[in-house]
Structures are given as structure tokens and as C-alpha cells.
N, C-alpha and C. Protein backbone atom coordinates (compact mmCIF):
# COMPACT_ATOMS: atom_id res chain seq x y z
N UNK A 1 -91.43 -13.40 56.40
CA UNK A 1 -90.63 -12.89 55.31
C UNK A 1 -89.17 -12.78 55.75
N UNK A 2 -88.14 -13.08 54.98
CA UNK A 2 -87.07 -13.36 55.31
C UNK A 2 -86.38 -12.24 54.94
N UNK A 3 -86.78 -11.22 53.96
CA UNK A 3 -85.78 -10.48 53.56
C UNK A 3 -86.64 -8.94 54.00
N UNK A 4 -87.27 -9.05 55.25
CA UNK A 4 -88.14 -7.61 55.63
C UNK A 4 -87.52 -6.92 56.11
N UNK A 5 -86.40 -6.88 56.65
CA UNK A 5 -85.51 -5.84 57.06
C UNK A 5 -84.74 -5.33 56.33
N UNK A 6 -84.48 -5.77 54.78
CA UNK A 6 -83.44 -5.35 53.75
C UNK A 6 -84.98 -4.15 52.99
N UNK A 7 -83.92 -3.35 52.64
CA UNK A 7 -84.61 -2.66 51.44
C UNK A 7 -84.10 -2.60 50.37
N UNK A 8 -84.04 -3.28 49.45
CA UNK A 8 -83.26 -3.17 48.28
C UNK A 8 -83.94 -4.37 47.15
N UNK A 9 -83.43 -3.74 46.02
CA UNK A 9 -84.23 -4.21 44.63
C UNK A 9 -83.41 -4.84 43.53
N UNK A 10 -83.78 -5.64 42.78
CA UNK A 10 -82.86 -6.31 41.69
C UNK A 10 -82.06 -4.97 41.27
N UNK A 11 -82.44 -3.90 40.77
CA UNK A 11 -81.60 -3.01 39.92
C UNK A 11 -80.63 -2.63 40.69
N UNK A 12 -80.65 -2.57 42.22
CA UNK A 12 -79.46 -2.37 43.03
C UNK A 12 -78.34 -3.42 43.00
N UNK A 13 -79.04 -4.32 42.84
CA UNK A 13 -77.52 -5.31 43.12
C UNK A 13 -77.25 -5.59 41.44
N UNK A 14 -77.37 -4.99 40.54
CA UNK A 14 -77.32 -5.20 39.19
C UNK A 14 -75.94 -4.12 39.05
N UNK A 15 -76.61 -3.07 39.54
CA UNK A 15 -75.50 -1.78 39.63
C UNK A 15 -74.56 -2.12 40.53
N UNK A 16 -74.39 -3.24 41.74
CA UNK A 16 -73.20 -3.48 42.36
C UNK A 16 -72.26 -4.10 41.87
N UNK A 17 -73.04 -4.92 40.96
CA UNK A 17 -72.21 -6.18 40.06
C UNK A 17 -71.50 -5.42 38.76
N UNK A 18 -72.39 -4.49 38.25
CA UNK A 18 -71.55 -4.21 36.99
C UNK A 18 -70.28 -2.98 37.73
N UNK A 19 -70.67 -2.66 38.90
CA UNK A 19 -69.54 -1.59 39.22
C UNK A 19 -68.42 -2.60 39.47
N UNK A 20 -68.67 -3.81 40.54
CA UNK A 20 -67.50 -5.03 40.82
C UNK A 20 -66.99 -5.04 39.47
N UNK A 21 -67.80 -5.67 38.41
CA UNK A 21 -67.03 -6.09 37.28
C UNK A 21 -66.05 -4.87 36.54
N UNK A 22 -66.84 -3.91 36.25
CA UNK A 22 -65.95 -2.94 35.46
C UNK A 22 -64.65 -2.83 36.66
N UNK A 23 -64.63 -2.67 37.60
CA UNK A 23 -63.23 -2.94 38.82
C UNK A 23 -62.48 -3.89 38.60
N UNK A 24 -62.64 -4.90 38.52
CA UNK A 24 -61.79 -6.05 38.46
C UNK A 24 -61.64 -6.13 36.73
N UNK A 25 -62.24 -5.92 35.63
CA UNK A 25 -61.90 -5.58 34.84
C UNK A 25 -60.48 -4.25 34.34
N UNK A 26 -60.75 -3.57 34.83
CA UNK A 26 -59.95 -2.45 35.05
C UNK A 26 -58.46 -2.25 35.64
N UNK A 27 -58.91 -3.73 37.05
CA UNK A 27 -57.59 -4.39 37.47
C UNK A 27 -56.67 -5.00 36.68
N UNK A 28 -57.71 -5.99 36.22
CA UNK A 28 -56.47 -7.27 35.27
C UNK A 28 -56.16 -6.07 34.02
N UNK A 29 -56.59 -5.41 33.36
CA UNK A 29 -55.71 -4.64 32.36
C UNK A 29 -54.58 -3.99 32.26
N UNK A 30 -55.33 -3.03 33.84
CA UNK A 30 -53.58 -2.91 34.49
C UNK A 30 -52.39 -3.58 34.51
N UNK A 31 -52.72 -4.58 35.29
CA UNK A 31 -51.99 -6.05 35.53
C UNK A 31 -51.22 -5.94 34.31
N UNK A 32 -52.21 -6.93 33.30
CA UNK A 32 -51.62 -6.63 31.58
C UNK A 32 -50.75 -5.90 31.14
N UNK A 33 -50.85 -5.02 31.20
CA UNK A 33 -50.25 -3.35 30.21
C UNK A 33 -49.15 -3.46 31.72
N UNK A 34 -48.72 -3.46 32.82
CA UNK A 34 -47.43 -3.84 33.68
C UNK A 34 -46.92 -4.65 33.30
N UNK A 35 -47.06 -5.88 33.26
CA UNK A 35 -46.45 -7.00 32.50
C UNK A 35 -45.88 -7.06 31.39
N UNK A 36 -46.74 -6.45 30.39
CA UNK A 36 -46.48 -6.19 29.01
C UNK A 36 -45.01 -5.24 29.12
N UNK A 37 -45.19 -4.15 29.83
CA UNK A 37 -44.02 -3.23 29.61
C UNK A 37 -42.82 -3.82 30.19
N UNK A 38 -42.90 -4.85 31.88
CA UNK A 38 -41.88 -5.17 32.09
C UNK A 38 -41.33 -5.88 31.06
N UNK A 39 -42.12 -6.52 30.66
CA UNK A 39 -41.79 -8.08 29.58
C UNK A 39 -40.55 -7.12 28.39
N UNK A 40 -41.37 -5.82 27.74
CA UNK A 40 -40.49 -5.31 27.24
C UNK A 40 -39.61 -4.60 27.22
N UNK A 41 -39.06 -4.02 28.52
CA UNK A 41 -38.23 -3.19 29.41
C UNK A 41 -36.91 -4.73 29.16
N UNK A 42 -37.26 -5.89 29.57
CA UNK A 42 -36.19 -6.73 30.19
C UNK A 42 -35.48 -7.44 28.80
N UNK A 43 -36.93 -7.48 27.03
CA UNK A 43 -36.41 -8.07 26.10
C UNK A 43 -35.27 -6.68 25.49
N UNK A 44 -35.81 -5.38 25.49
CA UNK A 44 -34.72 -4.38 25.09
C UNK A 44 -33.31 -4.22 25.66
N UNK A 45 -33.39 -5.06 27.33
CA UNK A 45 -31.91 -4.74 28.24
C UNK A 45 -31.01 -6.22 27.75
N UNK A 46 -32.46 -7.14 27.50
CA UNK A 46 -31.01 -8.18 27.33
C UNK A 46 -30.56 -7.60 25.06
N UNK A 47 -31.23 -7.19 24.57
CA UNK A 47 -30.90 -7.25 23.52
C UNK A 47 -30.01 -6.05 23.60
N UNK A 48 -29.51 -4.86 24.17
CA UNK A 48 -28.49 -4.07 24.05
C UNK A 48 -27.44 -4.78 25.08
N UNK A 49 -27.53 -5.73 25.82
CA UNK A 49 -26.28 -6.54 26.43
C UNK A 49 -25.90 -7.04 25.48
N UNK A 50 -26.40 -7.91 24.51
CA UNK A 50 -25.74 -8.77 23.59
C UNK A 50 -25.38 -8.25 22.83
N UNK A 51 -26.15 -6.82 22.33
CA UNK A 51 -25.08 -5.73 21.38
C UNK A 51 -23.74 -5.96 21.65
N UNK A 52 -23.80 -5.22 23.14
CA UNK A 52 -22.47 -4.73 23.86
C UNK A 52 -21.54 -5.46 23.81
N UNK A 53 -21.84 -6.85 24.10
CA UNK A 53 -20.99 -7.96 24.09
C UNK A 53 -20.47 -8.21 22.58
N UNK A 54 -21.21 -8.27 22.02
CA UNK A 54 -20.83 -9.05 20.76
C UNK A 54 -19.97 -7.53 19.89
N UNK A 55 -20.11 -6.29 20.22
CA UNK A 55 -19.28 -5.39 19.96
C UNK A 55 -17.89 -5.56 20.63
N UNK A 56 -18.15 -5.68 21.96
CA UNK A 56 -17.10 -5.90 22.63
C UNK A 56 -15.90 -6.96 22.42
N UNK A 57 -17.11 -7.67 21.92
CA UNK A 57 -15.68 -8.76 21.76
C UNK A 57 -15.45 -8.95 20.22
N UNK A 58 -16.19 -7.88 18.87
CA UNK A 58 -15.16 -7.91 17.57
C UNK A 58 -14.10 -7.14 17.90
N UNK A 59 -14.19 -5.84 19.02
CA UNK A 59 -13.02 -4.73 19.49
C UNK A 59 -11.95 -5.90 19.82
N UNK A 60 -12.42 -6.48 20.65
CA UNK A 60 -11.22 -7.22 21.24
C UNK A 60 -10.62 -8.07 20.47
N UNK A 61 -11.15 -8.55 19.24
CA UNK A 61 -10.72 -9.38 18.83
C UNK A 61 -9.56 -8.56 17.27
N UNK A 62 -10.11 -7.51 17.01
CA UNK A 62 -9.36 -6.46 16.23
C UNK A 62 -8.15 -6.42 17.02
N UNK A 63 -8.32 -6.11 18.39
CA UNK A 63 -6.80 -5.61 19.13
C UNK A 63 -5.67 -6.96 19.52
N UNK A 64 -6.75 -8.05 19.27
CA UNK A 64 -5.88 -9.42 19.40
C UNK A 64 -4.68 -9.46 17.86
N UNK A 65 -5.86 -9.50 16.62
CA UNK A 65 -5.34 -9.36 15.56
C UNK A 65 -4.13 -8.45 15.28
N UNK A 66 -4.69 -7.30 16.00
CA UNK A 66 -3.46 -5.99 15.39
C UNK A 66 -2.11 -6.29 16.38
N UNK A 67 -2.27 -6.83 17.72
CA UNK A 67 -1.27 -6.97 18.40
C UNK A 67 -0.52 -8.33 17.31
N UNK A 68 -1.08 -9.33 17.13
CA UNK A 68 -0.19 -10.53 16.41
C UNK A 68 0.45 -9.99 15.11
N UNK A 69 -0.18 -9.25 14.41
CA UNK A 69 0.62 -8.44 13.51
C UNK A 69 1.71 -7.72 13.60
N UNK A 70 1.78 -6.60 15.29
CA UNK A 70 3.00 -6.06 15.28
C UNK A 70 4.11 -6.84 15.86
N UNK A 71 3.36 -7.57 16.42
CA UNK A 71 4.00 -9.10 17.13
C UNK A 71 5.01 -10.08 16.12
N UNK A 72 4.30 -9.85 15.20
CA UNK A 72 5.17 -10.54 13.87
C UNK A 72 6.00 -9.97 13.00
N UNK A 73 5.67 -7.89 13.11
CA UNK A 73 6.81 -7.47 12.55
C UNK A 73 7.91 -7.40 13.12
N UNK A 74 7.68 -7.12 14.44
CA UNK A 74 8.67 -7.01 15.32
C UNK A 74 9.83 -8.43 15.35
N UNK A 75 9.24 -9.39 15.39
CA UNK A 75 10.13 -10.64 15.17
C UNK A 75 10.70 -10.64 14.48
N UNK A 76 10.14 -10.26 13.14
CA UNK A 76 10.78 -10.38 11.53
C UNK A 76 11.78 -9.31 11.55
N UNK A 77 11.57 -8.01 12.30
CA UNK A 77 12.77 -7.34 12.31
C UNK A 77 13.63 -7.46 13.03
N UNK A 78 13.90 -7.96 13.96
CA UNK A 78 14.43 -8.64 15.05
C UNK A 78 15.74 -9.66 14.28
N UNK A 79 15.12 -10.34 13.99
CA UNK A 79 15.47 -11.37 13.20
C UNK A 79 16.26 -11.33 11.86
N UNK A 80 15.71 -10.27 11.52
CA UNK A 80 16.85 -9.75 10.32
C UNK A 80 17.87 -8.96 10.02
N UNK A 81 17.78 -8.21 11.53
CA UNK A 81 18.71 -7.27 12.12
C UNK A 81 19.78 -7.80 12.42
């Protein structure tokens, strides 16, 4: 007999397997639900960069505008003075 020194029964290694599985089950979800959050940690940072930016640069582009405006009164008074 090959297996006379083991003592053990189908229902034992039934209960090893479903404990392995629910483990490695338990793993990859983890895994999952990490991923998942980085995934959405990195889509919320780039979407308030592009806020920022695209705020940033109507500001800048208001202060371009308002400067060519006083830029142009100033000439015109300049000029008529």
C-alpha cells in the first residue's frame, strides 16, 4: 500500500481546496477593488489638472485681453494729446 503512512480522507483535502480557493479568491478581489481605486484616484487628478489648466489659461487670456485694451487706450491718448 502506497499511501499507509498518510492518514487522511477525501473530505480533508476537499476542505484544503475550498479553503485555497476561497484565499486566492479573496486575493484577486483585493487586487481588483486596488486597481479599481488607483484607476480612479489617477482619472479624478488628471481631470482637476485639466480643470486647472484650462481655468488657468481663460485667466490668462482675460489679462492678455484687458492688458491690449489699456494698451490701446493709452496709445489713443497719447496720441491725441
Amino acid at each position: 500500500m502506497l499511501t499507509r503512512g498518510f492518514n487522511f480522507n477525501l473530505l480533508e483535502v476537499v476542505v484544503v481546496v475550498e479553503v485555497v480557493v476561497d484565499v486566492v479568491v479573496v486575493v484577486v478581489v483585493v487586487i481588483i477593488v486596488v486597481v479599481v481605486v488607483i484607476v480612479v484616484v489617477v482619472v479624478v487628478v488628471v481631470v482637476v489638472v485639466v480643470v486647472v489648466v484650462v481655468v488657468a489659461a481663460s485667466l490668462l487670456l482675460v489679462v492678455v485681453v484687458v492688458a491690449a485694451v489699456l494698451l490701446a487706450v493709452v496709445v489713443v491718448a497719447v496720441t491725441a494729446a
